[in-house]
Protein backbone atom coordinates (compact mmCIF):
# COMPACT_ATOMS: atom_id res chain seq x y z
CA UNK A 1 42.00 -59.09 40.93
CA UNK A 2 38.86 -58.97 38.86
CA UNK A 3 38.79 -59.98 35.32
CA UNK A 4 40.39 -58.35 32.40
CA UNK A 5 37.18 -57.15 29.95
CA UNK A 6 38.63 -58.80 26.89
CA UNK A 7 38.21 -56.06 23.64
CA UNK A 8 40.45 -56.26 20.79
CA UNK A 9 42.65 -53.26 19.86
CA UNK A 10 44.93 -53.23 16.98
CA UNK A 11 48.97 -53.54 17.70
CA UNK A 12 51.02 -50.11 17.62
CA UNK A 13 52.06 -49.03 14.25
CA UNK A 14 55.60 -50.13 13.74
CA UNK A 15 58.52 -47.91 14.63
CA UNK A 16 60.21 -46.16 11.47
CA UNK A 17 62.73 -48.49 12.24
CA UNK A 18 60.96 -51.64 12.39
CA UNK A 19 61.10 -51.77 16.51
CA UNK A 20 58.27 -51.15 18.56
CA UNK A 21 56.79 -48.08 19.19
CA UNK A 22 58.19 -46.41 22.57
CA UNK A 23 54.84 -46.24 25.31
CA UNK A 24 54.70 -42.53 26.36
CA UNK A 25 55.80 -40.82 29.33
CA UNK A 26 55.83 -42.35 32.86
CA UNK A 27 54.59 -40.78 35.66
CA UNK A 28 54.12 -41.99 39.33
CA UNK A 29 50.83 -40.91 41.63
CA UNK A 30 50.98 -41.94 45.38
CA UNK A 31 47.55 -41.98 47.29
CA UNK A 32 48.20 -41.00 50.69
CA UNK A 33 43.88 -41.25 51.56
CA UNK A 34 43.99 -39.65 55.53
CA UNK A 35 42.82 -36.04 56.25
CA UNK A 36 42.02 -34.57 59.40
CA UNK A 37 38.17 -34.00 58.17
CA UNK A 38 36.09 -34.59 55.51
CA UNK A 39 35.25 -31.39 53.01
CA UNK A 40 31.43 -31.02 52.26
CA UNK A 41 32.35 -30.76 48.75
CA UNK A 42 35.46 -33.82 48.25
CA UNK A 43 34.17 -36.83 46.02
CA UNK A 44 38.14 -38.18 46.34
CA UNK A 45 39.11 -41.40 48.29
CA UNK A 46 39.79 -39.49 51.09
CA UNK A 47 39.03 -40.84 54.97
CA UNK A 48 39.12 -38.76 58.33
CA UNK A 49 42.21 -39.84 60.31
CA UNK A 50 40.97 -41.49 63.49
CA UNK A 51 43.57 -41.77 66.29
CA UNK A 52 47.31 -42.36 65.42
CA UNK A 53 48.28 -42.59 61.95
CA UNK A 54 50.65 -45.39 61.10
CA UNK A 55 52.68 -43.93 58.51
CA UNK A 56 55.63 -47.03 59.14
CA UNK A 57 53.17 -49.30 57.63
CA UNK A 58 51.27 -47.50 55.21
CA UNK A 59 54.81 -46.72 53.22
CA UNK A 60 55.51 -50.38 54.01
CA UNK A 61 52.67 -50.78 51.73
CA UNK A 62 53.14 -48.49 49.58
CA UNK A 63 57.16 -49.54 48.49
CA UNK A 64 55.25 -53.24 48.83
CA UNK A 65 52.56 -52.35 46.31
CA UNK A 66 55.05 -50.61 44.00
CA UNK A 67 57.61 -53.51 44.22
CA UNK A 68 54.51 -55.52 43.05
CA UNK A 69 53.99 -53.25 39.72
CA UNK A 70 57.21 -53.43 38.84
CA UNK A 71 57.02 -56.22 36.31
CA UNK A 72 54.34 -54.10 34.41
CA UNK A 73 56.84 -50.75 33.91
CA UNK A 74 60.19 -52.62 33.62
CA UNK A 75 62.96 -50.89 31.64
CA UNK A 76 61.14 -47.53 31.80
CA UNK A 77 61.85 -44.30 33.44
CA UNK A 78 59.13 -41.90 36.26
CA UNK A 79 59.74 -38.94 34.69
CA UNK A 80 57.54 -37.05 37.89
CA UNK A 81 56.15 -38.31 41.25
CA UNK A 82 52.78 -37.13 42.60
CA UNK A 83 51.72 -37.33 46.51
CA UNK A 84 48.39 -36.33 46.34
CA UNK A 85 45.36 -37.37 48.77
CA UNK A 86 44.13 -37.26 51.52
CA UNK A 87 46.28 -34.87 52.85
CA UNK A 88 50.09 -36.20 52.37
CA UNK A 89 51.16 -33.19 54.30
CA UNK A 90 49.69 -34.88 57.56
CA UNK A 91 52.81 -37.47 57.12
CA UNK A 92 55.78 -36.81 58.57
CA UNK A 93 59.04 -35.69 57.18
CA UNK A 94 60.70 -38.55 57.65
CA UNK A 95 57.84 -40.91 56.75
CA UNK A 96 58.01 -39.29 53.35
CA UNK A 97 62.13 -39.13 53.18
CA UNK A 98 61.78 -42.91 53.56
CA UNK A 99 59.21 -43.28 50.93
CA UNK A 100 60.90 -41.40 48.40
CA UNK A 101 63.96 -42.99 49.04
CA UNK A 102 62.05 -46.31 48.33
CA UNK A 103 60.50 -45.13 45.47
CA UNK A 104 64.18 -44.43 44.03
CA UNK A 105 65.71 -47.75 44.85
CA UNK A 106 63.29 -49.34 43.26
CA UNK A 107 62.17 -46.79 39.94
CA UNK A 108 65.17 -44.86 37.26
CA UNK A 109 63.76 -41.83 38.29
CA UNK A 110 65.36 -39.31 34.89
CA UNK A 111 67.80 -36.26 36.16
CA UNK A 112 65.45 -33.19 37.78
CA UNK A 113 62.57 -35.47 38.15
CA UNK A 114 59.48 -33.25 39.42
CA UNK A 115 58.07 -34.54 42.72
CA UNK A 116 55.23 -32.75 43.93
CA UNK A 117 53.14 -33.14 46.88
CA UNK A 118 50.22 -31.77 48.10
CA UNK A 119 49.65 -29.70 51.28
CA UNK A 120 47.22 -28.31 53.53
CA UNK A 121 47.64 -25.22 55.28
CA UNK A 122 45.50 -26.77 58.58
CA UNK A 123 48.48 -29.52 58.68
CA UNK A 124 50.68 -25.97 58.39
CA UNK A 125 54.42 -25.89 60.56
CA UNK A 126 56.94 -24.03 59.08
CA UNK A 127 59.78 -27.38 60.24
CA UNK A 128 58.16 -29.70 58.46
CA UNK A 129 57.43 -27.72 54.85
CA UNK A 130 60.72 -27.19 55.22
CA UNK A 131 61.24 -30.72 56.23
CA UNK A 132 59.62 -32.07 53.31
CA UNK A 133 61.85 -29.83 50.79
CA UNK A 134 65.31 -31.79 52.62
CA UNK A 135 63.38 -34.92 51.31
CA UNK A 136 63.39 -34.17 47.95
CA UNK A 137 59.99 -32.71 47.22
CA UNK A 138 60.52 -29.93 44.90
CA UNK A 139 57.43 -28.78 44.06
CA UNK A 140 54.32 -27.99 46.69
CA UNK A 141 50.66 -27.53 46.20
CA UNK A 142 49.27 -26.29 48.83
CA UNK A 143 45.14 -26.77 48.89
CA UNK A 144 44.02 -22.82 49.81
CA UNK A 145 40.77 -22.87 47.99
CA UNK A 146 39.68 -19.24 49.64
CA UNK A 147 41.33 -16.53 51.77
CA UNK A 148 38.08 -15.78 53.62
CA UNK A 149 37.42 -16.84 56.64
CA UNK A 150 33.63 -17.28 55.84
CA UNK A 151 34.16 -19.00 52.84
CA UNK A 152 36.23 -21.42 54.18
CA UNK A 153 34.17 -22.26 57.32
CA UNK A 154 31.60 -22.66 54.21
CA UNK A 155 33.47 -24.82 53.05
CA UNK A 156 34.31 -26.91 55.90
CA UNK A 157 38.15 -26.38 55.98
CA UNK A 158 40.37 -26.47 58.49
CA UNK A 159 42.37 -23.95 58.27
CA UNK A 160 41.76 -19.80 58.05
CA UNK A 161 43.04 -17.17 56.09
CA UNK A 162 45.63 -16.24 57.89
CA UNK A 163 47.47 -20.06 57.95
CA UNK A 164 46.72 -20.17 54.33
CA UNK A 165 49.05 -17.04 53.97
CA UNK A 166 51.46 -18.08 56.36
CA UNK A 167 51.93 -21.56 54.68
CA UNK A 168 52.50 -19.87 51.48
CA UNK A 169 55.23 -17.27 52.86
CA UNK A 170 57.04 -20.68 53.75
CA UNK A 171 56.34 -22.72 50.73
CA UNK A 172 57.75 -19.68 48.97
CA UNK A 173 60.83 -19.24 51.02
CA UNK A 174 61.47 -23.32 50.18
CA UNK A 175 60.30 -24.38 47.19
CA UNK A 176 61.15 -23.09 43.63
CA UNK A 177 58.25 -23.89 42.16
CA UNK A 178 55.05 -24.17 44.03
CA UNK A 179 51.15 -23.98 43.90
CA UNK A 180 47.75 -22.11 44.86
CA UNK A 181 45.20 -23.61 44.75
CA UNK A 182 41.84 -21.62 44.66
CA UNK A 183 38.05 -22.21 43.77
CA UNK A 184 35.56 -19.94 43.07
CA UNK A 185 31.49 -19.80 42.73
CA UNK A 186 31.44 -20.44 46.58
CA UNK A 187 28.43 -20.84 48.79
CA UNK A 188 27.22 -16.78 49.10
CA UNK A 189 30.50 -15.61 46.96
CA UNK A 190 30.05 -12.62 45.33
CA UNK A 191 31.89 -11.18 41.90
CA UNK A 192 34.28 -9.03 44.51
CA UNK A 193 34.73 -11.68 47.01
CA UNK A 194 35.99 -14.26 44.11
CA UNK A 195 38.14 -11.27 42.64
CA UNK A 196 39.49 -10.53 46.21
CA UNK A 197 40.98 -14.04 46.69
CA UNK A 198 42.43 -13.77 43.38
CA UNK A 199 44.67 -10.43 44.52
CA UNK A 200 45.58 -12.06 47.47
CA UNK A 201 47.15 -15.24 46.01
CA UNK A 202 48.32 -12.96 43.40
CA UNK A 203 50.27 -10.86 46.04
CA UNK A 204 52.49 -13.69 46.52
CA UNK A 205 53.73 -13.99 43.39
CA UNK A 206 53.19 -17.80 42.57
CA UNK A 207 55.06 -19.35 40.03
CA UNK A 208 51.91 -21.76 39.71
CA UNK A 209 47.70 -20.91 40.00
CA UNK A 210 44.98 -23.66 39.79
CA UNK A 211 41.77 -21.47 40.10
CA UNK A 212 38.66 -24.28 39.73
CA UNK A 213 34.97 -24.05 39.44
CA UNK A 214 33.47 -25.99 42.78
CA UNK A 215 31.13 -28.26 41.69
CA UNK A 216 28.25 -30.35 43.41
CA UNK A 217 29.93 -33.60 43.25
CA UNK A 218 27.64 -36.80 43.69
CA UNK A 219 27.81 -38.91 47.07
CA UNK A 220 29.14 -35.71 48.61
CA UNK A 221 27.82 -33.45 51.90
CA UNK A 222 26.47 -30.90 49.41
CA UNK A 223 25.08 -33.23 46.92
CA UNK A 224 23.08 -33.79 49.91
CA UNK A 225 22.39 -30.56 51.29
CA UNK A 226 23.29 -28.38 48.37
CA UNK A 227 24.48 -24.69 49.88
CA UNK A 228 23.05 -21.60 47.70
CA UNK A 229 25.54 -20.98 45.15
CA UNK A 230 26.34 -18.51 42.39
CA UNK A 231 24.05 -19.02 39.33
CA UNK A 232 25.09 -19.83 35.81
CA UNK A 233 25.54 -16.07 34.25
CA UNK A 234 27.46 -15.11 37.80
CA UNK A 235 29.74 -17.98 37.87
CA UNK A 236 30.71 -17.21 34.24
CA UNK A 237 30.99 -13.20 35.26
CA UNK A 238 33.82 -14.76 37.70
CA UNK A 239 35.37 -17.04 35.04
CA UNK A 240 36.03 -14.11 32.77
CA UNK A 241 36.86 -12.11 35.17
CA UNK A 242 39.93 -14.59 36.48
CA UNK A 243 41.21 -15.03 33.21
CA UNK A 244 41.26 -11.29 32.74
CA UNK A 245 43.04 -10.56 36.26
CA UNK A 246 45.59 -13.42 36.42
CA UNK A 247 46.92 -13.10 32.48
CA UNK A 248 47.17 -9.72 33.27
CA UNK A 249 49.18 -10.65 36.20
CA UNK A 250 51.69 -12.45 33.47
CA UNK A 251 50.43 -15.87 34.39
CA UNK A 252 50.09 -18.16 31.05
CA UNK A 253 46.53 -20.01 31.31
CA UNK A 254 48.06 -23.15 29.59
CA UNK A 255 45.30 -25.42 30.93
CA UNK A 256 41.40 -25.17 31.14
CA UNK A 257 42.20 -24.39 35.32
CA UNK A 258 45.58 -23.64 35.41
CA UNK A 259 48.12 -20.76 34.58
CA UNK A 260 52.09 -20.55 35.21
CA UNK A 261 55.43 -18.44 34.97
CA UNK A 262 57.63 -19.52 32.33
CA UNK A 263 58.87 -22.90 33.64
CA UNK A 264 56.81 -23.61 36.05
CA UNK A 265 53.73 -25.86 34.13
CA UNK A 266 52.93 -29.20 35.82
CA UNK A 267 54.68 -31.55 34.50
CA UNK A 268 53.12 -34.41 36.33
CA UNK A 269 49.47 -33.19 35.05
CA UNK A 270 50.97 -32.30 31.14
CA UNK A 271 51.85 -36.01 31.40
CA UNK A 272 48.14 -36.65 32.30
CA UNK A 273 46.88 -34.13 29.85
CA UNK A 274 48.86 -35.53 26.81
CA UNK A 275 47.72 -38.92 27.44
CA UNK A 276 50.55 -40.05 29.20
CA UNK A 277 51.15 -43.52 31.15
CA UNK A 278 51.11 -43.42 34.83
CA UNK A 279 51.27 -45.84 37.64
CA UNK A 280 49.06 -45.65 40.45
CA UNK A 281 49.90 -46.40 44.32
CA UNK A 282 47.98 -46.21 47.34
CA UNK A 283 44.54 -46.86 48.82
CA UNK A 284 42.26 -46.08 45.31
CA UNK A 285 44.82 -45.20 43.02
CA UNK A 286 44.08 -45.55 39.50
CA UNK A 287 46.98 -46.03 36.83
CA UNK A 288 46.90 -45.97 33.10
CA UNK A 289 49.66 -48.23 31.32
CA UNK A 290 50.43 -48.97 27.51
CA UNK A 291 51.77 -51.98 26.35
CA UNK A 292 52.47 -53.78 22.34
CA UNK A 293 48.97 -54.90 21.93
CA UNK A 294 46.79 -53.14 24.44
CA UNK A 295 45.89 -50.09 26.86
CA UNK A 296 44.70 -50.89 30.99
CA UNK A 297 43.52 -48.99 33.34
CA UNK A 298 43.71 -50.53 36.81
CA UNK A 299 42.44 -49.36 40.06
CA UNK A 300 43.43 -50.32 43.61
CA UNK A 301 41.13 -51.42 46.63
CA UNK A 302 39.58 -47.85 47.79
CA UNK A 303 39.31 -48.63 52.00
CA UNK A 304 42.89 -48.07 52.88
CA UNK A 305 42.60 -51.41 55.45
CA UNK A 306 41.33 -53.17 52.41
CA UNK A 307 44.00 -52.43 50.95
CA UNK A 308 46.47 -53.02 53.23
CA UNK A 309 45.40 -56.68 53.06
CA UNK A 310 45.23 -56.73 49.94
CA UNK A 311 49.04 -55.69 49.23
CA UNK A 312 49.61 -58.03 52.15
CA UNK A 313 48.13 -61.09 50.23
CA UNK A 314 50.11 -59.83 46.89
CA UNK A 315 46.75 -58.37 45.26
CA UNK A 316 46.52 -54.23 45.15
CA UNK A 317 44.64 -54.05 42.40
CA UNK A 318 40.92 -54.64 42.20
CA UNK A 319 39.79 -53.64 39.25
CA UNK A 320 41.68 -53.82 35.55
CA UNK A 321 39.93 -52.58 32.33
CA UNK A 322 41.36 -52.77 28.88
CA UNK A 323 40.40 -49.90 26.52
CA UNK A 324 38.50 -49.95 23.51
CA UNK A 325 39.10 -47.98 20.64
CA UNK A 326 36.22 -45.75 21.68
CA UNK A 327 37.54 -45.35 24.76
CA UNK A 328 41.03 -44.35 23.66
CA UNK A 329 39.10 -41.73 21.50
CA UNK A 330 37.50 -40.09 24.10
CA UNK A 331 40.00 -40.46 27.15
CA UNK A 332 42.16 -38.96 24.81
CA UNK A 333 40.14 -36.11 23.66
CA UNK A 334 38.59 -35.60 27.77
CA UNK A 335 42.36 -34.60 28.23
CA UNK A 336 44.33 -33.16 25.66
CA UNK A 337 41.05 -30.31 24.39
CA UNK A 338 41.65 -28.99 28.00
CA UNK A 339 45.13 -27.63 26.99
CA UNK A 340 45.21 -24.18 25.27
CA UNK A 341 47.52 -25.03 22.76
CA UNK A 342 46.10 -28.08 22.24
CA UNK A 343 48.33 -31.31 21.12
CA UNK A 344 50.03 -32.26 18.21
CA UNK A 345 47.88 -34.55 15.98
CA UNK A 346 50.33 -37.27 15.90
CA UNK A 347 50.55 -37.33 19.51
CA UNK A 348 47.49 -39.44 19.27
CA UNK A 349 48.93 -41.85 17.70
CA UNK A 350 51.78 -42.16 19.24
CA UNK A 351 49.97 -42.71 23.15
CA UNK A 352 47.32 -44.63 21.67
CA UNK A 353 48.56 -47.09 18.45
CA UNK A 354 45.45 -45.91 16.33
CA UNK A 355 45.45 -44.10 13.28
CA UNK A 356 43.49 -40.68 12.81
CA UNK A 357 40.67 -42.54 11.06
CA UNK A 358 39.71 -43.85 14.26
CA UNK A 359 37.60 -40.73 14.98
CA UNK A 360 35.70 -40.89 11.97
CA UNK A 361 34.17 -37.77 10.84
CA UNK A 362 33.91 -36.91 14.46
CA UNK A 363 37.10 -34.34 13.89
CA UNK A 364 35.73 -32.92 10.83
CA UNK A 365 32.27 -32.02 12.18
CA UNK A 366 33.62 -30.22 15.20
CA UNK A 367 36.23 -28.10 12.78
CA UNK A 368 33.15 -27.38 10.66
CA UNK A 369 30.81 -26.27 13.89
CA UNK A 370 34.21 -24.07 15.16
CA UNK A 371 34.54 -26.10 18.19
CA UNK A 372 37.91 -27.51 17.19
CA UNK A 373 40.90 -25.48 15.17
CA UNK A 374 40.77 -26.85 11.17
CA UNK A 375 44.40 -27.04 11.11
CA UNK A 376 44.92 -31.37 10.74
CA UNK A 377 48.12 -31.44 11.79
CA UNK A 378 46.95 -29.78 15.56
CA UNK A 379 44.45 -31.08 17.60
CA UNK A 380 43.14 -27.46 19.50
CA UNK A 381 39.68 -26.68 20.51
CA UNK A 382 39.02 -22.94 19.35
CA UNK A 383 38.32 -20.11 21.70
CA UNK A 384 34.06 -21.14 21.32
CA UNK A 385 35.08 -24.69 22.27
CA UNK A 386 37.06 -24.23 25.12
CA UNK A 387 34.06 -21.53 25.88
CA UNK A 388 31.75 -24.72 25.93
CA UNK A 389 34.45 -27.74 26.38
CA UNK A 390 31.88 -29.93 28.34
CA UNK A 391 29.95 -30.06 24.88
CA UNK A 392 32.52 -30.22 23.01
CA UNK A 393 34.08 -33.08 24.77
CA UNK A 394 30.58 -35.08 24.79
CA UNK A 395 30.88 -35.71 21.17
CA UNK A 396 33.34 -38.06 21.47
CA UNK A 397 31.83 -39.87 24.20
CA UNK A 398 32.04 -43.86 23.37
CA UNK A 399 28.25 -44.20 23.81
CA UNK A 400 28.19 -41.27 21.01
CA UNK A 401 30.57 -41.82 19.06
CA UNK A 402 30.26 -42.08 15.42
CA UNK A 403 34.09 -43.31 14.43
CA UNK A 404 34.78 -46.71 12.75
CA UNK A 405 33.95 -49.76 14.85
């Protein structure tokens, strides 16, 4: 494990009732890192599955690695699992039955926990969504990105338009709650095209949308050989123009990239959003966990044989880093300004043990520019900041950032 950066942070405030402060929320994210082929445009620890997968040892490692962490969440709750990758959905049924039913031996999961886990519709057979809902999943997001045919051979997927509709029929027919997953400013996409995928997703009524910009990520195919994509003013045209057609199809957008039916938010990203705690398992996980005197993150050998070993020899984690109050500023802020109705303002001192000095006049100047709502008891970014969020967000950036040392 490498060396703890050592950076002093001031204890929690005391509890009203002279306890310690409770650490927020608990979540769980599990790192399942194989997919059948590398997307042009994925910067995630993800790694083309070559031959016969193993899944008896990789959960081996997994319920090893978490068995491991326990010591650092004892006595707390999961309130949601993620399996996220990768593409989980190349595992089994029964792979996954037994790793959930790890997971729960060994983790208080609380009553109606939210367990997601992400899908593929190239990995698509009706038996084994429907597998995956006997296990306990209860919540799928299933990776469609585009219903055109072009645009997805564009964007090196595996799968067409007509498995992405078939896996959602399914995914509808077995899950309560599940998720779409589009993107839009594709390679050649026009203003129609983008709006066309929208109608189609929106035909199936989902309880859940993600709808993101793609991006030219670096170390990536196309930060390499960048495709032709729309420009600035026509990538905007199609922002406005999804916000206009999925509100109007009753969806709330609660988050930056997200909209829902009543009910149906993430819970598992809120948690993120709001600054919450989670544990991270798998091949490149990261985790973020609060203790009395001190906030980590940790991250876990990338190469999933790496980490195999490593697990092996009682060492997942490669990499720990303690936060700085600068740090807790802006993690906090990166997060909680994507949410439309913001957080409350004590919120941030309740996840991070600092006071609301700690942003200086940071707050303040933002309010006075009408990036951020004036109202101190709410931290919300107005409708001009979330118009220019990335902006917004880079003024509280630690290399930036004007609060009290």
């Amino acid at each position: 494990m490498a060396e703890v950066r050592r950076q002093a942070i001031p204890l929690r405030p005391p509890a009203q009732a002279g306890g310690v402060v409770p650490p927020p929320p608990l979540s769980l994210y599990v790192h399942l890192p194989w997919c059948v082929r590398k997307c042009p445009y994925c910067d995630f620890n993800s790694h083309e599955q070559r031959g016969e997968l193993d899944e008896r040892r990789y959960v081996d490692t997994l319920i090893a690695d978490l068995e491991s962490a326990l010591p650092r969440i004892w006595g707390r709750s999961v309130q949601t699992v993620f399996l996220g990758g990768g593409t989980p959905s190349l595992f089994s049924p029964e792979a996954i039955d037994r790793l959930l039913a790890g997971i729960r031996a060994r983790v208080q999961l609380v009553a109606g926990a939210e367990i997601t886990m992400e899908a593929n519709p190239g990995t698509f057979e009706r038996e084994r969504f429907e597998g995956f809902a006997q296990t306990g999943v209860n919540r799928l997001s299933i990776g469609v990105q585009s219903f055109s045919d072009d645009a997805l051979r564009k964007l090196g997927r595996i799968h067409d338009g007509d498995q992405a509709r078939a896996a959602i029929e399914t995914a509808a027919s077995a899950f309560e709650t599940f998720n779409i997953d589009l993107m839009y400013a594709l390679p050649g996409q026009s203003l129609a095209e983008c709006e066309a995928d929208l109608r189609s997703a929106l035909a199936f009524r989902p309880p859940h949308l993600s709808c993101y910009h793609l991006t030219i990520e670096p170390n990536t195919l196309f930060a390499a050989r960048p495709p032709v994509v729309p420009d600035q003013d026509e990538a905007a045209d199609m922002q406005e123009m999804v916000e206009a057609v999925v509100g109007g199809a009753g969806l709330e957008n609660y988050e930056v990239s997200a909209w829902a039916r009543p009910g149906h938010r993430s819970r598992h990203n809120l948690n993120y959003w709001q600054f919450g705690d989670y544990l991270g398992i798998g091949a490149g996980a990261h985790g973020k966990l609060s203790f009395h005197d001190r906030i980590e993150r940790e991250q876990r050998w990338r190469h999933p044989a790496r980490y195999q070993q490593a697990v092996a020899g009682g060492e997942p984690v490669e990499i720990v880093r303690r936060l700085s109050r600068a740090d807790l500023c802006f993690e906090f802020m990166l997060n909680a300004l994507r949410l439309a109705d913001g957080v409350p303002a004590a919120l941030f001192s309740a996840h991070t043990g600092l006071g609301m000095d700690a942003f200086g006049k940071s707050l303040a100047q933002a309010a006075a520019d009408g990036l951020l709502d004036p109202d101190p008891t709410r931290i919300r970014a107005t409708a001009l900041g979330r118009r220019f969020l990335n902006e917004l967000q880079e003024r509280f950036l630690p290399a930036d950032f004007h609060g009290p040392s």
